[in-house]
Protein backbone atom coordinates (compact mmCIF):
# COMPACT_ATOMS: atom_id res chain seq x y z
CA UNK A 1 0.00 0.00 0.00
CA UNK A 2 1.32 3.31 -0.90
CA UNK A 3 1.42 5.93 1.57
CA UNK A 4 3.32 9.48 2.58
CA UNK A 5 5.21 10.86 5.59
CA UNK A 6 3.83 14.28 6.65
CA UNK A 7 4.59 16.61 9.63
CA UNK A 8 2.60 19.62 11.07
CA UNK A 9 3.91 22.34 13.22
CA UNK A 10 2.06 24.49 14.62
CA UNK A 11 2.43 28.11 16.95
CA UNK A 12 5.96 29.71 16.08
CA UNK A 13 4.91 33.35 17.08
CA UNK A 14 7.84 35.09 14.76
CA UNK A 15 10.16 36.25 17.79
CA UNK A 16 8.74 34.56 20.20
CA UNK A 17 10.02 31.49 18.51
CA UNK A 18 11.57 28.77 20.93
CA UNK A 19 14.82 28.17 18.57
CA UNK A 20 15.94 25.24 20.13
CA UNK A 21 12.23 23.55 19.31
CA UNK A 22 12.77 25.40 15.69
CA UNK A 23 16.03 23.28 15.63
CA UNK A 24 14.83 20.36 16.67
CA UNK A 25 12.12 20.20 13.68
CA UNK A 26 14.76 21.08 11.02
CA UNK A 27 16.93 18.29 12.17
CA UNK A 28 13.62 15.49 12.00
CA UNK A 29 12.61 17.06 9.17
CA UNK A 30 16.08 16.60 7.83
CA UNK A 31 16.08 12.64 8.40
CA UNK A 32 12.44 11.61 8.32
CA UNK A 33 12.61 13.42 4.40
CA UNK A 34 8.42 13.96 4.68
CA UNK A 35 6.34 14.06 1.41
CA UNK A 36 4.01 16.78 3.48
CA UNK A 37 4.68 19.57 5.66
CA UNK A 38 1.73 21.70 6.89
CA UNK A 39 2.22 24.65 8.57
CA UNK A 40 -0.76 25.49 10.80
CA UNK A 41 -0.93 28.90 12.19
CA UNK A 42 0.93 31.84 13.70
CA UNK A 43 3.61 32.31 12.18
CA UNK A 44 3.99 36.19 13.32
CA UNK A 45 2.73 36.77 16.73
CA UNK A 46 2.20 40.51 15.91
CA UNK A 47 1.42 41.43 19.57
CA UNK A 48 1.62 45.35 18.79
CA UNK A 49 -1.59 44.58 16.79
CA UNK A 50 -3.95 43.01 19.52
CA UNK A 51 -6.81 45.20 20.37
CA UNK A 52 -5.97 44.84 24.22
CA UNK A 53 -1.91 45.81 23.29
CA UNK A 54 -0.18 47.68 25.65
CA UNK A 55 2.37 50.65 24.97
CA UNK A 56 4.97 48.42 25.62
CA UNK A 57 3.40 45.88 23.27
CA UNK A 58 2.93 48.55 20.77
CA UNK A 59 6.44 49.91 20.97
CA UNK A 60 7.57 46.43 19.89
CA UNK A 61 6.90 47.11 16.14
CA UNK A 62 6.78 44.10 14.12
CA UNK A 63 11.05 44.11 12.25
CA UNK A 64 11.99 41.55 14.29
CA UNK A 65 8.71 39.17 14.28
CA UNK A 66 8.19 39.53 10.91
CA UNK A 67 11.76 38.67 10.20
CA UNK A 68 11.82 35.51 12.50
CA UNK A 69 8.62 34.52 10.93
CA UNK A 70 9.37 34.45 6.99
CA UNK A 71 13.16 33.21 7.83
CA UNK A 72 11.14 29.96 8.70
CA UNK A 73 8.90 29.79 6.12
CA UNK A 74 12.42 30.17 3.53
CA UNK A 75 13.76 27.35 5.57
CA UNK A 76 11.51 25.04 6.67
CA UNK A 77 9.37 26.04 2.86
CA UNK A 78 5.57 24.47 3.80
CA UNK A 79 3.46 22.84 1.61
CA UNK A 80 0.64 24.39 3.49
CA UNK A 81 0.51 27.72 5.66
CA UNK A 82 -2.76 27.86 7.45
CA UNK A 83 -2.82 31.53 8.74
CA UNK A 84 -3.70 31.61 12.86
CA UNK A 85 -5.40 34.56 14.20
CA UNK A 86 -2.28 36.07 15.00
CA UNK A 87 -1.20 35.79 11.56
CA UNK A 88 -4.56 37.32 10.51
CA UNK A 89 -4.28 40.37 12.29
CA UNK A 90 -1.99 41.70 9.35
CA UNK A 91 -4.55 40.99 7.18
CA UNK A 92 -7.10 42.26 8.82
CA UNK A 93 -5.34 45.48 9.11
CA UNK A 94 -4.18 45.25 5.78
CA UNK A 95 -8.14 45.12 4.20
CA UNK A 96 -10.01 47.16 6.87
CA UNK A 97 -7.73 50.33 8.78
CA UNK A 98 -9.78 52.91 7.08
CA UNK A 99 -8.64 55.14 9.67
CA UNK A 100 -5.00 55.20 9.40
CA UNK A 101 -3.49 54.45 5.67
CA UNK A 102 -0.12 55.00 6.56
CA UNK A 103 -0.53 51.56 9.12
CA UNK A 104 -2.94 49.98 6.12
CA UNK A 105 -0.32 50.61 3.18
CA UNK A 106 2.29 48.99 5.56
CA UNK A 107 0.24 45.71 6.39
CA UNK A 108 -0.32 45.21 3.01
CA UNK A 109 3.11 45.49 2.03
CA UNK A 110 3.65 43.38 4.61
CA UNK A 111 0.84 40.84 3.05
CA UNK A 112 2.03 41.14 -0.39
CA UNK A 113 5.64 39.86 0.25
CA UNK A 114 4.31 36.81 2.47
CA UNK A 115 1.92 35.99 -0.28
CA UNK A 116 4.59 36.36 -2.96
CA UNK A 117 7.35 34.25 -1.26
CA UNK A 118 4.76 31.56 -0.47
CA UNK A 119 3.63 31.75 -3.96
CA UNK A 120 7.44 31.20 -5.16
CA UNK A 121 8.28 28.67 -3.15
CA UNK A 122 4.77 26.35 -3.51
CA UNK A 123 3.32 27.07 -0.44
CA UNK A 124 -0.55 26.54 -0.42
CA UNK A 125 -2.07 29.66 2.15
CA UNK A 126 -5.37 29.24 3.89
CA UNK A 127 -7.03 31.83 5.65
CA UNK A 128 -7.95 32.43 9.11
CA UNK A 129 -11.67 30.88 8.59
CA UNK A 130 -13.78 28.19 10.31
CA UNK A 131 -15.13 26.97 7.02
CA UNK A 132 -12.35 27.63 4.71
CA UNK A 133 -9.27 27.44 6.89
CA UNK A 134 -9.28 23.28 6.45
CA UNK A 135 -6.62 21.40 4.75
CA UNK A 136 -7.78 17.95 3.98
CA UNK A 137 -5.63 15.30 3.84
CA UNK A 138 -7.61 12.00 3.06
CA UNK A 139 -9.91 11.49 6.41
CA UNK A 140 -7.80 14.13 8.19
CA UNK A 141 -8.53 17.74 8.46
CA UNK A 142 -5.69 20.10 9.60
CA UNK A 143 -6.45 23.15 10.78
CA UNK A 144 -4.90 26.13 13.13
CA UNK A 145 -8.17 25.85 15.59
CA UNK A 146 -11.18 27.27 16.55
CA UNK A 147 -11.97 26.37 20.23
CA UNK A 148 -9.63 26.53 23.34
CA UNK A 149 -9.10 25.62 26.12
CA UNK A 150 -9.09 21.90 28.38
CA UNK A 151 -12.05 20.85 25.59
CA UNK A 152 -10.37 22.16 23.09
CA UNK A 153 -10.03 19.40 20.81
CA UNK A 154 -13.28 17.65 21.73
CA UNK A 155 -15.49 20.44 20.90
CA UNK A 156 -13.51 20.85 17.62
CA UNK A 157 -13.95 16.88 16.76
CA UNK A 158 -17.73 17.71 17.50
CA UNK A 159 -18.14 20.17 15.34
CA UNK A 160 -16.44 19.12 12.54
CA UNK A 161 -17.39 15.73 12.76
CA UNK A 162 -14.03 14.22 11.02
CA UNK A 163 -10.36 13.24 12.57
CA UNK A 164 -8.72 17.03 13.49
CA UNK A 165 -4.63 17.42 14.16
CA UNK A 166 -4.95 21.41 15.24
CA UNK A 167 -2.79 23.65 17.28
CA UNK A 168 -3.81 26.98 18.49
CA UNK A 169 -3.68 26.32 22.27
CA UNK A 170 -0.25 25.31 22.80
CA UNK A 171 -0.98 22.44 24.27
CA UNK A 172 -0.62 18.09 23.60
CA UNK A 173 -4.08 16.90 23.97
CA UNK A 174 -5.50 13.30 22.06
CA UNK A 175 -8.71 12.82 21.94
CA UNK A 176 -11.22 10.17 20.62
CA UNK A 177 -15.19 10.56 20.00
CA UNK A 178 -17.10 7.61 20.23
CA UNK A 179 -19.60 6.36 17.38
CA UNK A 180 -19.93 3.68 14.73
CA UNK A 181 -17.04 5.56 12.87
CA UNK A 182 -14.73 6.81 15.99
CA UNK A 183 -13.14 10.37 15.37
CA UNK A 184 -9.74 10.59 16.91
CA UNK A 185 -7.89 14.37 17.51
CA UNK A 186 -4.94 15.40 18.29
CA UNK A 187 -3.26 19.32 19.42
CA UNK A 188 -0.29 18.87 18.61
CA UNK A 189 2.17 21.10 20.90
CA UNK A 190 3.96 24.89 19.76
CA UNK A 191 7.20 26.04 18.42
CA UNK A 192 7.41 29.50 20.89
CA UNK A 193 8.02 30.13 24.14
CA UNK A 194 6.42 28.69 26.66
CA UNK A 195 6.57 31.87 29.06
CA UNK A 196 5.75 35.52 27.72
CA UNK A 197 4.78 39.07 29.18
CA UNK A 198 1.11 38.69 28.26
CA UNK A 199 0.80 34.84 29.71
CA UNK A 200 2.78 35.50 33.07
CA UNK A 201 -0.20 35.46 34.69
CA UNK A 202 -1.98 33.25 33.47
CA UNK A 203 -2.52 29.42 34.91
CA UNK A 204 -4.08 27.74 32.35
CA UNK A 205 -0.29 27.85 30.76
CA UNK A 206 0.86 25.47 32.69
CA UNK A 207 -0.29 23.04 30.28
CA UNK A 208 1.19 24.18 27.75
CA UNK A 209 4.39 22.40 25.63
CA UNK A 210 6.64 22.29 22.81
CA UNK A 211 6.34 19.96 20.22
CA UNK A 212 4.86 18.97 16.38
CA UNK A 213 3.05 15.32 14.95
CA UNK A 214 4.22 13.37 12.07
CA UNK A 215 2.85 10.38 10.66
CA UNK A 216 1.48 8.40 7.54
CA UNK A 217 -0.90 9.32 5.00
CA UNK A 218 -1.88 6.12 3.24
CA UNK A 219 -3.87 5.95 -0.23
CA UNK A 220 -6.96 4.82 1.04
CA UNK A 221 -7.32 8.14 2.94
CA UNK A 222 -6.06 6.08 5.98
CA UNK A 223 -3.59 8.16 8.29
CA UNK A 224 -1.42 7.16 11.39
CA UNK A 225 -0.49 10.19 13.34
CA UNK A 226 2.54 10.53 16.02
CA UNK A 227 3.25 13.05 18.58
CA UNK A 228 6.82 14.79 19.11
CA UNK A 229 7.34 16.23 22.03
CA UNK A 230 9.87 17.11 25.03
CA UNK A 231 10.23 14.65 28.42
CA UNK A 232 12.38 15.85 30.91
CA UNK A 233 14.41 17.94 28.26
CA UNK A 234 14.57 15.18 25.76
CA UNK A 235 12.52 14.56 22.50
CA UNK A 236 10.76 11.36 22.26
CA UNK A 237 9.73 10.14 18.70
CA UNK A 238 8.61 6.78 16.75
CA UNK A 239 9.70 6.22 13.24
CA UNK A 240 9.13 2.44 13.52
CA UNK A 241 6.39 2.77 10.41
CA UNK A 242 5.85 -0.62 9.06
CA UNK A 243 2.89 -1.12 6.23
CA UNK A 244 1.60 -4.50 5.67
């Protein structure tokens, strides 16, 4: 039976990028040689942009993150970018700042060359969008995620109704809905920093980790899906794939 390696990353957050994580997923990408690689949301964490920013946050500018953030999509080249909504707030600036064209010219600069080095290299861009932010992949939908929190994943395999590998909450959760045709789910982990200025509060991330899923995508729109991830400062992986 034919099938193809994949592997999905999700949560890099431009500067906020965890580059020992970052290294870790060149060097597996490096020797697993994947036929896939998906992408799945916030790439830029564009923190200067959230509606709740501070003036520190604001003083930030976005050089640096934007930098950070298409240096990895040159390297690590995507088949699939699935925008995340921090990746959508440039875009949403970019089509609606009536208010201030200097800031909407800027965005959409900013826009244009993302879309334009995606566009060279290959790379497939979804937008930030419950219904068309879905890259299908057989009976697997990847997607940056709609729903947070402990349920996360459950409430996402609910509503879609179809197996879900997501990100968005920077956690590793797996998850199975029961029913003649089980639905299994999986969050697979971030490439940033687990500790910020705008989380240090915040208890729920606790939970969170580093890491990115791999796997099989076999012709019959079959899939086996693995989970990367950090224990006690080492990775643990499986790349004992046998077809039969």
């Amino acid at each position: 039976m034919k099938h193809r390696k994949f592997i999905a990353s999700f949560d890099l957050h431009g500067d906020m990028a965890d580059q020992s994580v970052v290294k870790k997923l060149y060097e597996f990408t490096k020797f697993f040689k994947p036929d896939v690689k998906i992408f799945g949301g916030d790439l830029f964490d564009f923190r200067c942009l959230r509606k709740k920013a501070g003036n520190e946050e604001k003083a930030d500018g976005i050089a640096d993150d934007v930098a950070m953030g298409m240096e990895f999509l040159k390297e690590w080249k995507p088949n699939v970018y699935l925008r995340g909504n921090h990746c959508e707030r440039l875009w949403d600036l970019a089509d609606n700042n009536v208010e201030d064209g200097l800031k909407r010219d800027a965005a959409q600069n900013g826009v244009n060359e993302i879309e334009d080095l995606c566009k060279k290299q290959g790379t497939i861009i979804y937008p930030y969008d419950k219904r068309r932010g879905i890259h299908r992949e057989g009976r697997l939908l990847f997607l940056h995620g709609y729903a947070h929190g402990a349920m996360a994943i459950r409430k996402t395999l609910q509503g879609y109704g179809e197996n879900v590998v997501m990100g968005h909450c920077h956690t590793i959760q797996q998850a199975t809905v029961e029913g003649l045709t089980p639905r299994q789910g999986w969050i697979a982990g971030c490439l940033c920093r687990l500790d910020y200025e705008y989380n240090r509060a915040t208890i729920s991330a606790l939970a969170q980790e580093n890491g990115f899923v791999y796997g099989l995508l076999l012709s019959n729109g079959g899939f086996m899906v693995h989970q990367a991830r950090k224990v006690s400062g080492d990775w643990i992986v499986s790349t004992d794939f046998k077809v039969i």
